[in-house]
PDB file of N, CA and C in Angstrom:
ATOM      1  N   UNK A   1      35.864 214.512 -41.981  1.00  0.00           N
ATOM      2  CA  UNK A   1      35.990 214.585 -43.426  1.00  0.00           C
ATOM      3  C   UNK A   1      34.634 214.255 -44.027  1.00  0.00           C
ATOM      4  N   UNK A   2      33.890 215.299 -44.157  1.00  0.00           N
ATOM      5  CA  UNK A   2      32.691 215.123 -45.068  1.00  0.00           C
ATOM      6  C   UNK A   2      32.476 214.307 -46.786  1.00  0.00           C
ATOM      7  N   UNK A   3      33.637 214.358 -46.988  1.00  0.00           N
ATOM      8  CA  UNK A   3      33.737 214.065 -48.713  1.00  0.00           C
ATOM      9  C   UNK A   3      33.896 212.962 -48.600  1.00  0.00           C
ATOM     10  N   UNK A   4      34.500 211.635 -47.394  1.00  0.00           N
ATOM     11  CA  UNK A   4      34.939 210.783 -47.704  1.00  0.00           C
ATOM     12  C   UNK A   4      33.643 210.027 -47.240  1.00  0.00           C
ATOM     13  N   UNK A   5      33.156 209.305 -48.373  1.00  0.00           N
ATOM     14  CA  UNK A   5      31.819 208.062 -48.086  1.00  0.00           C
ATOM     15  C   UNK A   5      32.389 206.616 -48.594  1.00  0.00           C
ATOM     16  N   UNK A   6      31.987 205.568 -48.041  1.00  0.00           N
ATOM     17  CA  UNK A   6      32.007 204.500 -48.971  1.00  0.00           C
ATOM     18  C   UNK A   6      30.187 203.832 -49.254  1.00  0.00           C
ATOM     19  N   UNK A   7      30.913 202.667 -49.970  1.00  0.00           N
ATOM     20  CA  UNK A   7      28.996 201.996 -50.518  1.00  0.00           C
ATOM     21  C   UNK A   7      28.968 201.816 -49.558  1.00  0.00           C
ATOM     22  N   UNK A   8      27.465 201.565 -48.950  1.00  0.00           N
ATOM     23  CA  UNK A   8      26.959 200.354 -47.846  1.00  0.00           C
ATOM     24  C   UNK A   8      27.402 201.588 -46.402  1.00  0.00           C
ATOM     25  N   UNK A   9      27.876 202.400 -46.308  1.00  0.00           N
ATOM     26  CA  UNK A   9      28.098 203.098 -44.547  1.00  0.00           C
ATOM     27  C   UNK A   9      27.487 203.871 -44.855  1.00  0.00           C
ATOM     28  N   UNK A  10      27.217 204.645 -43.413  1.00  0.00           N
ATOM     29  CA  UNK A  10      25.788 205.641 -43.406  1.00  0.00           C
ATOM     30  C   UNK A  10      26.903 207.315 -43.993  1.00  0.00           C
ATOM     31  N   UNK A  11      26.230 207.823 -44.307  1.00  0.00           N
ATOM     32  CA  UNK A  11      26.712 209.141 -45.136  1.00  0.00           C
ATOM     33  C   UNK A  11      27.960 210.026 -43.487  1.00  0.00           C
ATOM     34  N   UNK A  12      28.443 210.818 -43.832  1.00  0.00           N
ATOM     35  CA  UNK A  12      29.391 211.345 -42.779  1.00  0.00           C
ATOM     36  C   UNK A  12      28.381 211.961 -42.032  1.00  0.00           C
ATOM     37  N   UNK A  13      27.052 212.981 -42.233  1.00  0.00           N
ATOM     38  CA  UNK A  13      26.449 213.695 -41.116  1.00  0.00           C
ATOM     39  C   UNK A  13      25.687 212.733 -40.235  1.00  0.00           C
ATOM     40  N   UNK A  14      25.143 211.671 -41.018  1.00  0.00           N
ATOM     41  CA  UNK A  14      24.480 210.617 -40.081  1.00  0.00           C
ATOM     42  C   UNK A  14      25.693 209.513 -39.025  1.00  0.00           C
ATOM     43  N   UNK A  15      26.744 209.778 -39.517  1.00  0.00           N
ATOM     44  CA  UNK A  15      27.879 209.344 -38.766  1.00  0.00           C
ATOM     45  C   UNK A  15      28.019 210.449 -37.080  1.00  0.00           C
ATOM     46  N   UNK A  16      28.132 211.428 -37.504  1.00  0.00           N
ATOM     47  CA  UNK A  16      28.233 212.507 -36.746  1.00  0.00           C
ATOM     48  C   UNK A  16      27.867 212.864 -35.974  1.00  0.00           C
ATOM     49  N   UNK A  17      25.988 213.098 -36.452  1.00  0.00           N
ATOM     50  CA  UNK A  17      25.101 212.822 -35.186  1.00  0.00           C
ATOM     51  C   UNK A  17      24.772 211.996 -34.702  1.00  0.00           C
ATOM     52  N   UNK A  18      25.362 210.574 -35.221  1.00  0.00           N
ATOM     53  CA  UNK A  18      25.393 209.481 -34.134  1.00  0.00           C
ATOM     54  C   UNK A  18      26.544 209.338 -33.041  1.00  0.00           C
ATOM     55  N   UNK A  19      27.707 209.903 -33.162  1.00  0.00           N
ATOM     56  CA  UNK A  19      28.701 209.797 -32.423  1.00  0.00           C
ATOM     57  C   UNK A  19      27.782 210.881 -31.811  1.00  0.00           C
ATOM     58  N   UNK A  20      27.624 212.405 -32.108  1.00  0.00           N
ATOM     59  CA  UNK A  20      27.164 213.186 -30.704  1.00  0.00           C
ATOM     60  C   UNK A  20      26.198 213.223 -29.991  1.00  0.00           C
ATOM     61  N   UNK A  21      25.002 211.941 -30.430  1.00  0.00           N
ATOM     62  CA  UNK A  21      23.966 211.154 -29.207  1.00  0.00           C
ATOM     63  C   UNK A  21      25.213 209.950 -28.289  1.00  0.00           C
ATOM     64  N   UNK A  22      25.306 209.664 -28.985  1.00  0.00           N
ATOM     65  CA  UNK A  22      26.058 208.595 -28.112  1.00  0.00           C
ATOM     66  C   UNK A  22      27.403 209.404 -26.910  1.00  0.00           C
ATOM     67  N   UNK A  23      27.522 210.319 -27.362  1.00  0.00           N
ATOM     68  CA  UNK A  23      28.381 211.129 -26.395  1.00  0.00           C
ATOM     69  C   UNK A  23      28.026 212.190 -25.404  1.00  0.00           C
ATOM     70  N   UNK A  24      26.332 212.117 -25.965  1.00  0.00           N
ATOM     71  CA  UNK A  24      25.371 213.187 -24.973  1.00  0.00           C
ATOM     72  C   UNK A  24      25.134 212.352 -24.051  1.00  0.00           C
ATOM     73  N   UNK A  25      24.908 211.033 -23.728  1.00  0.00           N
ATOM     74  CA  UNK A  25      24.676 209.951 -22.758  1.00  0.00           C
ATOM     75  C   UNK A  25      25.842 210.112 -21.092  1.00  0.00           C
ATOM     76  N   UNK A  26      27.066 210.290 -21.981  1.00  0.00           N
ATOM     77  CA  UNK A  26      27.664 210.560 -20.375  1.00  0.00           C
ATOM     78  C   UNK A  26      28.131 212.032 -20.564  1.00  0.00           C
ATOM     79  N   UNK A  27      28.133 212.765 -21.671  1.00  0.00           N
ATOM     80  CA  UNK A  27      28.888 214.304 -21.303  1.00  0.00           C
ATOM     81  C   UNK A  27      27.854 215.423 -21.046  1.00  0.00           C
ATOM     82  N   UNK A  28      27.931 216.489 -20.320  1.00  0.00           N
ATOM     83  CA  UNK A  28      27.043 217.259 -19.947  1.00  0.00           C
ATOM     84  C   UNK A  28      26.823 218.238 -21.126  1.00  0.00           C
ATOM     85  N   UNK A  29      27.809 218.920 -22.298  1.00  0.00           N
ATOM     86  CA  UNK A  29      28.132 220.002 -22.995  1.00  0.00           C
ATOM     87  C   UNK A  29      28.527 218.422 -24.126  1.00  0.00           C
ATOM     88  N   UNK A  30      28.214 218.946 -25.651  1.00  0.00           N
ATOM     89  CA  UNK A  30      29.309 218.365 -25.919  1.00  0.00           C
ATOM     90  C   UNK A  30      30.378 219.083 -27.600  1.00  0.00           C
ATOM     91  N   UNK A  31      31.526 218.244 -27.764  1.00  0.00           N
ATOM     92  CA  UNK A  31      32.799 218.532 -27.662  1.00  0.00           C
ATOM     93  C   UNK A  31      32.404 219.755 -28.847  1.00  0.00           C
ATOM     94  N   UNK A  32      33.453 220.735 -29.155  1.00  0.00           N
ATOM     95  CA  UNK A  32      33.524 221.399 -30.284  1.00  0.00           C
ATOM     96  C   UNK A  32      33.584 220.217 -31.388  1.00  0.00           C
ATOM     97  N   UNK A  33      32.979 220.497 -32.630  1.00  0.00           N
ATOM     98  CA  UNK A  33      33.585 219.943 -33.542  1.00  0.00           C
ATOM     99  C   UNK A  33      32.976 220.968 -35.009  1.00  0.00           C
ATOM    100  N   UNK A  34      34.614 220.125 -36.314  1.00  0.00           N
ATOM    101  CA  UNK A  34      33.767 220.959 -36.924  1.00  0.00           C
ATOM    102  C   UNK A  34      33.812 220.165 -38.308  1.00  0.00           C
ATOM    103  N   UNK A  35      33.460 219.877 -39.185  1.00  0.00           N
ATOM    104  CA  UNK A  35      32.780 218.945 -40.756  1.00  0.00           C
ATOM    105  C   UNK A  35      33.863 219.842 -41.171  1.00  0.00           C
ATOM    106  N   UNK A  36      34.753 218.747 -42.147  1.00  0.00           N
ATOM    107  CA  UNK A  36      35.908 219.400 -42.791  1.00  0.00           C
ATOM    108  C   UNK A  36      36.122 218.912 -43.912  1.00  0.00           C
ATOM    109  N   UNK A  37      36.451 219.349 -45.267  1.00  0.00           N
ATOM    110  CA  UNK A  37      35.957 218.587 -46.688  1.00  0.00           C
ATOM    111  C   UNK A  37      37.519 219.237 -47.338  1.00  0.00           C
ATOM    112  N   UNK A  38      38.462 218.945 -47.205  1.00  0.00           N
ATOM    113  CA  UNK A  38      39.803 219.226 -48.330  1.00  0.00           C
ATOM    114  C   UNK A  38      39.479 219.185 -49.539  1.00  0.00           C
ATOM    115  N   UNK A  39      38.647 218.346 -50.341  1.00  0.00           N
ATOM    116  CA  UNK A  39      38.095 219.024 -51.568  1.00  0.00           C
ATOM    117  C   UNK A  39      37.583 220.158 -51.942  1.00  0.00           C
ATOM    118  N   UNK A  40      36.226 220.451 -50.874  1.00  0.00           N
ATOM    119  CA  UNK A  40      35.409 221.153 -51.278  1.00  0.00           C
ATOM    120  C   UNK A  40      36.000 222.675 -50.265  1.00  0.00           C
ATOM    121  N   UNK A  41      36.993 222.407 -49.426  1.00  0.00           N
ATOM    122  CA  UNK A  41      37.436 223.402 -48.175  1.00  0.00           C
ATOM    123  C   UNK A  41      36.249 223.598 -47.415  1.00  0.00           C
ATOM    124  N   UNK A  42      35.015 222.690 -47.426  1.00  0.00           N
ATOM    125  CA  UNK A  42      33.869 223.364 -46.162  1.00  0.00           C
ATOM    126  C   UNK A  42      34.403 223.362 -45.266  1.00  0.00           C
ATOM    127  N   UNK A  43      33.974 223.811 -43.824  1.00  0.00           N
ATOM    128  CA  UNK A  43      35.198 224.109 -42.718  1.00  0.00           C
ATOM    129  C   UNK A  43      35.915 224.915 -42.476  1.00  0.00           C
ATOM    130  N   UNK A  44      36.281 224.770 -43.004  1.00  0.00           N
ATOM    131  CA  UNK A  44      38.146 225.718 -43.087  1.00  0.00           C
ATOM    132  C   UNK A  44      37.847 226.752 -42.548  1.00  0.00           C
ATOM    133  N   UNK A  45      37.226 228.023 -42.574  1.00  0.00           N
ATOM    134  CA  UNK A  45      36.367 228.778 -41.875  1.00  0.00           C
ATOM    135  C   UNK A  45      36.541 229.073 -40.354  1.00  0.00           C
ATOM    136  N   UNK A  46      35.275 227.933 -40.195  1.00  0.00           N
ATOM    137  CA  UNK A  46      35.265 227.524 -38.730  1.00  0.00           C
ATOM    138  C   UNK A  46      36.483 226.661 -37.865  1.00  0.00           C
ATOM    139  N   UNK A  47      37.203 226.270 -38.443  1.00  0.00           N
ATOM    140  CA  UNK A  47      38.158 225.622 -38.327  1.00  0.00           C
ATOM    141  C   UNK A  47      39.537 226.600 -37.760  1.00  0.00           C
ATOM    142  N   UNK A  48      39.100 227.562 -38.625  1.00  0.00           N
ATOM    143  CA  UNK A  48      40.434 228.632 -38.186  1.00  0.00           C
ATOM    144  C   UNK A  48      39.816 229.358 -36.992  1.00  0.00           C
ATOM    145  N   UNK A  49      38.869 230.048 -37.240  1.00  0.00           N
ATOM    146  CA  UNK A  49      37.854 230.804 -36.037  1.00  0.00           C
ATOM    147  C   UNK A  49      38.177 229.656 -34.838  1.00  0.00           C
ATOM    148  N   UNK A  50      38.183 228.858 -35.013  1.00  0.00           N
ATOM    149  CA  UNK A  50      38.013 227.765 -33.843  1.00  0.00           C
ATOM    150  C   UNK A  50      39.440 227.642 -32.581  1.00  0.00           C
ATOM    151  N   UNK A  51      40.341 227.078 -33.837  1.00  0.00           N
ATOM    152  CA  UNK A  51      41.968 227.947 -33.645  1.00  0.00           C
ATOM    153  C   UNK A  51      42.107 228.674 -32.940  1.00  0.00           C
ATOM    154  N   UNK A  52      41.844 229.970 -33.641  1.00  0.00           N
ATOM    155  CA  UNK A  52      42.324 231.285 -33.492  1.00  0.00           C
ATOM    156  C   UNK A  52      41.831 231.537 -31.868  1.00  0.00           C
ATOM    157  N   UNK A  53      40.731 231.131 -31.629  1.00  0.00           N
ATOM    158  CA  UNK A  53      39.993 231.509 -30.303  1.00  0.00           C
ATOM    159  C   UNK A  53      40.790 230.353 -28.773  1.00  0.00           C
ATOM    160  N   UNK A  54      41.287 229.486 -28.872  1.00  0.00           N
ATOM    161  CA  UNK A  54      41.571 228.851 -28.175  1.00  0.00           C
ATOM    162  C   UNK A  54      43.155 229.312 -27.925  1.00  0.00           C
ATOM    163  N   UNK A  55      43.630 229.590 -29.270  1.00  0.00           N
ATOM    164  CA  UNK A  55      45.010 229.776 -29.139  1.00  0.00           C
ATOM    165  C   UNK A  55      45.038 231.785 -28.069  1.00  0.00           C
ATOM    166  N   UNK A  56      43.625 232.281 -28.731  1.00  0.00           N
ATOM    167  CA  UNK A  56      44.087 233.602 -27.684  1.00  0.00           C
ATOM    168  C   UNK A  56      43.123 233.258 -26.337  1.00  0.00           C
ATOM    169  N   UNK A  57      42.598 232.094 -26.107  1.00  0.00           N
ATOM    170  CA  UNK A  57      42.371 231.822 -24.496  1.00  0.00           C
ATOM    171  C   UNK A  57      43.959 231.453 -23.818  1.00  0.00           C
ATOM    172  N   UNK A  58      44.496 230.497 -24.524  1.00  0.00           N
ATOM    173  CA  UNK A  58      45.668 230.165 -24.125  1.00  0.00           C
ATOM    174  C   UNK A  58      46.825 231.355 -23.756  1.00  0.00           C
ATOM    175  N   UNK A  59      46.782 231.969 -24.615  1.00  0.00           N
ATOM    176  CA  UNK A  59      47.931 233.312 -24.452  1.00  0.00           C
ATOM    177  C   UNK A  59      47.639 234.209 -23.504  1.00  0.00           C
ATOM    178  N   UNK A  60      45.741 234.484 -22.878  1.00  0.00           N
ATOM    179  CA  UNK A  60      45.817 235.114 -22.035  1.00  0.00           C
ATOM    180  C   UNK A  60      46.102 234.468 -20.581  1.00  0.00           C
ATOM    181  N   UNK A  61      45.917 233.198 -20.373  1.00  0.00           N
ATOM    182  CA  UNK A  61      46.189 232.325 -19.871  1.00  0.00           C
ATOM    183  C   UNK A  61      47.658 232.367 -19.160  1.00  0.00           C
ATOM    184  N   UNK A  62      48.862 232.244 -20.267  1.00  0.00           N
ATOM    185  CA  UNK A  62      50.016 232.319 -19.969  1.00  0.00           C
ATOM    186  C   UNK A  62      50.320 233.747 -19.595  1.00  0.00           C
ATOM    187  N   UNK A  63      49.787 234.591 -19.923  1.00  0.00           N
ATOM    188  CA  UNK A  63      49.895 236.147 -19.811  1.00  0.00           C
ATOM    189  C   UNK A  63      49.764 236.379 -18.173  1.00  0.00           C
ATOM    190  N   UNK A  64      48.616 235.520 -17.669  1.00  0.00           N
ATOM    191  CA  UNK A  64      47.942 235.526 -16.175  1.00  0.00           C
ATOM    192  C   UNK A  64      48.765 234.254 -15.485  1.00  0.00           C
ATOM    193  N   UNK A  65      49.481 233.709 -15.627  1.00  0.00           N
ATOM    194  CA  UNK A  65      50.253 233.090 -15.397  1.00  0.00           C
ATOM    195  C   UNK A  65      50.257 231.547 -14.814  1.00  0.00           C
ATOM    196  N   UNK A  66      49.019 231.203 -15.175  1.00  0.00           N
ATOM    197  CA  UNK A  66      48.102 230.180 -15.178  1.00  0.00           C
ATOM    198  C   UNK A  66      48.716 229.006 -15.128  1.00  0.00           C
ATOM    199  N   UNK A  67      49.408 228.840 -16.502  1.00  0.00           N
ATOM    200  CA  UNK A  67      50.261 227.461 -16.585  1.00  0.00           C
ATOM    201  C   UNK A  67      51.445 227.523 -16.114  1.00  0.00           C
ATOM    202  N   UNK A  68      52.213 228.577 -15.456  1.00  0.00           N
ATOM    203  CA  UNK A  68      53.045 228.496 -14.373  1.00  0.00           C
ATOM    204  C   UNK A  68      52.903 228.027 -13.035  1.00  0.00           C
ATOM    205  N   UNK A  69      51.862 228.682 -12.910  1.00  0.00           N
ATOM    206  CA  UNK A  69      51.400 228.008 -11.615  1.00  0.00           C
ATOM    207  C   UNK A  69      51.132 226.742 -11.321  1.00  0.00           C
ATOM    208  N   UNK A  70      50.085 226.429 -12.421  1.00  0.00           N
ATOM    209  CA  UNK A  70      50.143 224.751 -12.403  1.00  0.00           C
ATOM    210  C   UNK A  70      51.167 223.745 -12.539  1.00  0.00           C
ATOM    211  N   UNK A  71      52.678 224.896 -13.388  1.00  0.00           N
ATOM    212  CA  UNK A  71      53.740 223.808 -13.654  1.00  0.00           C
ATOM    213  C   UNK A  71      54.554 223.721 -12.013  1.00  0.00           C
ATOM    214  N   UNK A  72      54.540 224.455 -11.479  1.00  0.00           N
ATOM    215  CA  UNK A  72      55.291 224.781 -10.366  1.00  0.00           C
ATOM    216  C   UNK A  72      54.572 224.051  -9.071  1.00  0.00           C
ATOM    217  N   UNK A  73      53.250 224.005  -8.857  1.00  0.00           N
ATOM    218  CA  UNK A  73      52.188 223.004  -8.503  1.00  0.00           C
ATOM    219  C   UNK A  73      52.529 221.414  -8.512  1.00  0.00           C
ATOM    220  N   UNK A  74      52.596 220.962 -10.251  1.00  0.00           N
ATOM    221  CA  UNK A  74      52.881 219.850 -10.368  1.00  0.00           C
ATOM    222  C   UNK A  74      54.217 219.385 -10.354  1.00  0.00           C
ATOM    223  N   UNK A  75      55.474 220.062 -10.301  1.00  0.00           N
ATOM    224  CA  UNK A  75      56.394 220.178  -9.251  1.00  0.00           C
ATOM    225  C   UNK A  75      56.705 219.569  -7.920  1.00  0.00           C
ATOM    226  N   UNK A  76      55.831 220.594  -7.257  1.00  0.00           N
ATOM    227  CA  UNK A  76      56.021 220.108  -5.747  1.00  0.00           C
ATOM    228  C   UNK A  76      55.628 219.532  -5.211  1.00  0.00           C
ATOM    229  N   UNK A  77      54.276 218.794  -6.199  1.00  0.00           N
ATOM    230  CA  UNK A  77      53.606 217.405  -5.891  1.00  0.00           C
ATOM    231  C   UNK A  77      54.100 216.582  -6.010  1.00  0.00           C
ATOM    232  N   UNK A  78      55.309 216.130  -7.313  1.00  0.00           N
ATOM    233  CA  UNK A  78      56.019 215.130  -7.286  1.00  0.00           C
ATOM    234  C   UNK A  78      57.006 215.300  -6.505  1.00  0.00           C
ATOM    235  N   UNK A  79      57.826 216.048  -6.052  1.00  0.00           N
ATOM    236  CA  UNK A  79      58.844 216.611  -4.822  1.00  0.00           C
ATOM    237  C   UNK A  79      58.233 215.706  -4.084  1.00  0.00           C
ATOM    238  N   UNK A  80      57.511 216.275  -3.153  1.00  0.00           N
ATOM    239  CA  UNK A  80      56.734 215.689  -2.400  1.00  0.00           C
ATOM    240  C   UNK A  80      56.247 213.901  -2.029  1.00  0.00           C
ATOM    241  N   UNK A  81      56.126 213.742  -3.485  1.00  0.00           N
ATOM    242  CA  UNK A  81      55.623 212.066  -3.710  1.00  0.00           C
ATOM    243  C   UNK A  81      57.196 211.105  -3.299  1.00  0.00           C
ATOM    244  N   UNK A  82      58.493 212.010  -4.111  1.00  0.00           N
ATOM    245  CA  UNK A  82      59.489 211.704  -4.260  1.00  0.00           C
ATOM    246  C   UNK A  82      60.026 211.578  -2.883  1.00  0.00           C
ATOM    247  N   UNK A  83      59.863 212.392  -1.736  1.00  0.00           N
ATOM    248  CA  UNK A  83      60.021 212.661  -0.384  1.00  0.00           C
ATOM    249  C   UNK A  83      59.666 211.304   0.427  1.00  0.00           C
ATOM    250  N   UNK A  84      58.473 211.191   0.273  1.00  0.00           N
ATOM    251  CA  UNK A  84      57.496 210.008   0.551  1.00  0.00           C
ATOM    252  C   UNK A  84      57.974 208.814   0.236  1.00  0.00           C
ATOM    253  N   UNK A  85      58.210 208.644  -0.962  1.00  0.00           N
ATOM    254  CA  UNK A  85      59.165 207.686  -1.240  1.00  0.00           C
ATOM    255  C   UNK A  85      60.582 207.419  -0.561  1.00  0.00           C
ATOM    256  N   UNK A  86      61.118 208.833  -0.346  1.00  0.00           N
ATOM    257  CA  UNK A  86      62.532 208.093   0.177  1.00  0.00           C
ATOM    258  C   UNK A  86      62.578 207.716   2.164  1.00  0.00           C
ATOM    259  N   UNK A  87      60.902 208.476   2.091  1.00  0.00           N
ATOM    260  CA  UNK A  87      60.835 208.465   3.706  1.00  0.00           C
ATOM    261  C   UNK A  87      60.156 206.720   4.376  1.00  0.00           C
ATOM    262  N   UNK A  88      59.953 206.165   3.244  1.00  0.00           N
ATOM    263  CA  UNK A  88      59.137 204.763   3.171  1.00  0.00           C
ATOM    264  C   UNK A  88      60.190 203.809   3.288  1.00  0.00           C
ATOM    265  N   UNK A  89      61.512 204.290   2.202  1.00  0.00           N
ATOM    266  CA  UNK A  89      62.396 203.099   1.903  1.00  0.00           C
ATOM    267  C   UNK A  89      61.953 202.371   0.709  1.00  0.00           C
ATOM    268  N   UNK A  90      61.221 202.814   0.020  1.00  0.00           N
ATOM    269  CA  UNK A  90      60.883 202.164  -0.911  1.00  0.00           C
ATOM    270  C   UNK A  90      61.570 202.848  -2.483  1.00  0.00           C
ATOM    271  N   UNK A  91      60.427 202.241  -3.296  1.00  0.00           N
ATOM    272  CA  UNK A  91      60.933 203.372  -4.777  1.00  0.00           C
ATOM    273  C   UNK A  91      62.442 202.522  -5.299  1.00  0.00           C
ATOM    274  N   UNK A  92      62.870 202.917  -5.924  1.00  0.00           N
ATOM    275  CA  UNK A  92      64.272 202.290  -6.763  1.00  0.00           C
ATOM    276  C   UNK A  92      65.828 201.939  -5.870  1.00  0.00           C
ATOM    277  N   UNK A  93      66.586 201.351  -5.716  1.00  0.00           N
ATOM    278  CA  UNK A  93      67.429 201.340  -5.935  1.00  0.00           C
ATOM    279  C   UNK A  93      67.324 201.160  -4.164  1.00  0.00           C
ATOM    280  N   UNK A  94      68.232 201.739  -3.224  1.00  0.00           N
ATOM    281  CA  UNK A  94      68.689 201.971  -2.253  1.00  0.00           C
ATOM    282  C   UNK A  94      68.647 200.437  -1.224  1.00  0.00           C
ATOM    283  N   UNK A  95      68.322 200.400  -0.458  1.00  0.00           N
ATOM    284  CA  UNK A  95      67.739 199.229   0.062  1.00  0.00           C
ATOM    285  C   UNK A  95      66.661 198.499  -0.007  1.00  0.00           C
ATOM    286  N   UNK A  96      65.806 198.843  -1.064  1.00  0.00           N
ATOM    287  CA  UNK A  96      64.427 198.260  -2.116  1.00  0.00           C
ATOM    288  C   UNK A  96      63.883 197.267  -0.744  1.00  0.00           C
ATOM    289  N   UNK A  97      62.874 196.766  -1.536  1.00  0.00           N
ATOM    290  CA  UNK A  97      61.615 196.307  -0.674  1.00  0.00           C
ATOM    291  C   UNK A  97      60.981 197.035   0.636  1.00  0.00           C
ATOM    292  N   UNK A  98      61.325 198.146   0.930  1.00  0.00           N
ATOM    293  CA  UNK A  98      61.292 198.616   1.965  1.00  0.00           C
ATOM    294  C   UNK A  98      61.313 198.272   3.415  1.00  0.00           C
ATOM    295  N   UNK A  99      62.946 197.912   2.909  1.00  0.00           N
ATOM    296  CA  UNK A  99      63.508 196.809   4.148  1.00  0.00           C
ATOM    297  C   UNK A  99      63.745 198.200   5.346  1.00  0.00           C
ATOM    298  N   UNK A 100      63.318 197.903   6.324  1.00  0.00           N
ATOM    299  CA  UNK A 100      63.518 199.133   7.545  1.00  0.00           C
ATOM    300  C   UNK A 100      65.037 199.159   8.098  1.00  0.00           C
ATOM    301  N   UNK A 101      65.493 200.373   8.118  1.00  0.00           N
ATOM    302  CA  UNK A 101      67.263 200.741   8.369  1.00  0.00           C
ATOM    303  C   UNK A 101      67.256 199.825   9.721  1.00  0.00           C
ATOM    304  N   UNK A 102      68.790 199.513   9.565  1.00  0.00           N
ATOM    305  CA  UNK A 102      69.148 198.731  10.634  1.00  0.00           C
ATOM    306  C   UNK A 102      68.435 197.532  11.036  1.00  0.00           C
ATOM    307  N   UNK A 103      67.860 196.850  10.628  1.00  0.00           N
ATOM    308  CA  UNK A 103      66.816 195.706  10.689  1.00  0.00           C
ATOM    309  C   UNK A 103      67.894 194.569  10.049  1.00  0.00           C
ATOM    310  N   UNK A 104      67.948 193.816  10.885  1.00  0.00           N
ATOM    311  CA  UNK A 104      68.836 192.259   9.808  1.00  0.00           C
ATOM    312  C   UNK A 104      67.440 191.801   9.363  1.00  0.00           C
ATOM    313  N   UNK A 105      68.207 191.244   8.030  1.00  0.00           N
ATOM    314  CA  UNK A 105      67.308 190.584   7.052  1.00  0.00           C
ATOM    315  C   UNK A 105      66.947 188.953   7.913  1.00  0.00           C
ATOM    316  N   UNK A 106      65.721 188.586   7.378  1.00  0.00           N
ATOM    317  CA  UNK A 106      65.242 187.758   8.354  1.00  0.00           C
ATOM    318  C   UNK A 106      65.757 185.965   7.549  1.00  0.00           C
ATOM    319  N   UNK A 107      66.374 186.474   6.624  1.00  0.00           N
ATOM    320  CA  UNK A 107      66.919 185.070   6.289  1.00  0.00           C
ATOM    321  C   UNK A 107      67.549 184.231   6.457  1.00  0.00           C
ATOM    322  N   UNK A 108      67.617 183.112   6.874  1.00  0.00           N
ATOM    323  CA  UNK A 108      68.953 182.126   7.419  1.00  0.00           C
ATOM    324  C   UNK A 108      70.029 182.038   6.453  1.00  0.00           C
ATOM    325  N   UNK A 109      71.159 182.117   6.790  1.00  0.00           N
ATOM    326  CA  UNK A 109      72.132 181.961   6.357  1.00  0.00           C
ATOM    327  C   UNK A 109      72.960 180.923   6.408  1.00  0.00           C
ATOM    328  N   UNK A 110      73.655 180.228   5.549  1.00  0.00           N
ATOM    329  CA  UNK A 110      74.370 179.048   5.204  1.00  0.00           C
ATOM    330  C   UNK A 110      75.819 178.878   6.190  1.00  0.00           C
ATOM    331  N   UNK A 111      76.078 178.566   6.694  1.00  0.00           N
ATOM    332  CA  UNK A 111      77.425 178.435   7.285  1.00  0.00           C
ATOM    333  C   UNK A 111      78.079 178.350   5.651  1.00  0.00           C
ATOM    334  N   UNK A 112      79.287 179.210   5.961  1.00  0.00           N
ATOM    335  CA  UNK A 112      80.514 179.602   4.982  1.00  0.00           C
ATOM    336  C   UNK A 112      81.221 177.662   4.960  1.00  0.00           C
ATOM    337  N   UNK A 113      81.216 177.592   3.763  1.00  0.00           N
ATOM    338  CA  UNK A 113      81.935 176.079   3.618  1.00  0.00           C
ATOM    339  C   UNK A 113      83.360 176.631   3.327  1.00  0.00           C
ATOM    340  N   UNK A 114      84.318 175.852   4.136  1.00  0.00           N
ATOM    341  CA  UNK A 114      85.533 175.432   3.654  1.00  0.00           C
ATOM    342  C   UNK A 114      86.057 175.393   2.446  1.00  0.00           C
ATOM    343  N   UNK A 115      86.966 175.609   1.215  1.00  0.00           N
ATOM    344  CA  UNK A 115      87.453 175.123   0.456  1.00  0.00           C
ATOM    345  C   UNK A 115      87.341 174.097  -0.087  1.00  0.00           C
ATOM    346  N   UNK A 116      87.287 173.573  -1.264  1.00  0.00           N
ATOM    347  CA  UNK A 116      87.371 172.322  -1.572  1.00  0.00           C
ATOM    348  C   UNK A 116      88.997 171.978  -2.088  1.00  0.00           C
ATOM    349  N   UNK A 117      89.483 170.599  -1.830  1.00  0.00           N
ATOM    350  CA  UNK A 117      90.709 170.435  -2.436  1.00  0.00           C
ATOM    351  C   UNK A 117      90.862 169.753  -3.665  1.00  0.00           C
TER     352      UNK A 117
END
């Protein structure tokens, strides 16, 4: 938001290009961005162009079947994790701690008391 300043802070573009030095330090490229003013509509423009272009990377994307693949991928990775889990004994519920089948528990047990009268 370009329009919005207060007293005493540095103006929005000197804001701006200080966030994108400070973000050139660890990123190789850096991010899209774009100065956007609801008063004045600067932006808006580039803003839609910006949109418009990501939303038809995306569609050719799904068209090529891209994010199917990856959903079906990340799928059978958790399948998989889930497998692992039940092949450990571990994970929720069942015999938890991943106590090993058929194993007596190594705890002493109380002799059963009598009744009281």
């Amino acid at each position: 938001k370009i329009d919005k300043s207060k007293k005493g802070m540095p103006k929005p573009h000197e804001n701006i290009k200080t966030f994108l030095r400070t973000l050139s330090r660890d990123w190789e490229n850096e991010p899209a961005h774009v100065a956007t003013s609801s008063q004045t509509q600067a932006g808006l423009t580039e803003l839609l162009t910006y949109i418009a272009q990501i939303r038809k990377v995306f569609s050719m994307e799904v068209k090529q079947g891209f994010w199917t693949q990856a959903r079906e991928q990340s799928k059978k990775k958790q399948q998989q994790q889930q497998q692992q889990q039940r092949n450990k004994g571990g994970g929720r519920g069942g015999r938890g701690g991943g106590q090993p089948k058929n194993k007596p528990n190594n705890k002493k047990r109380r002799p059963r008391q009598p009744p009281r009268k």
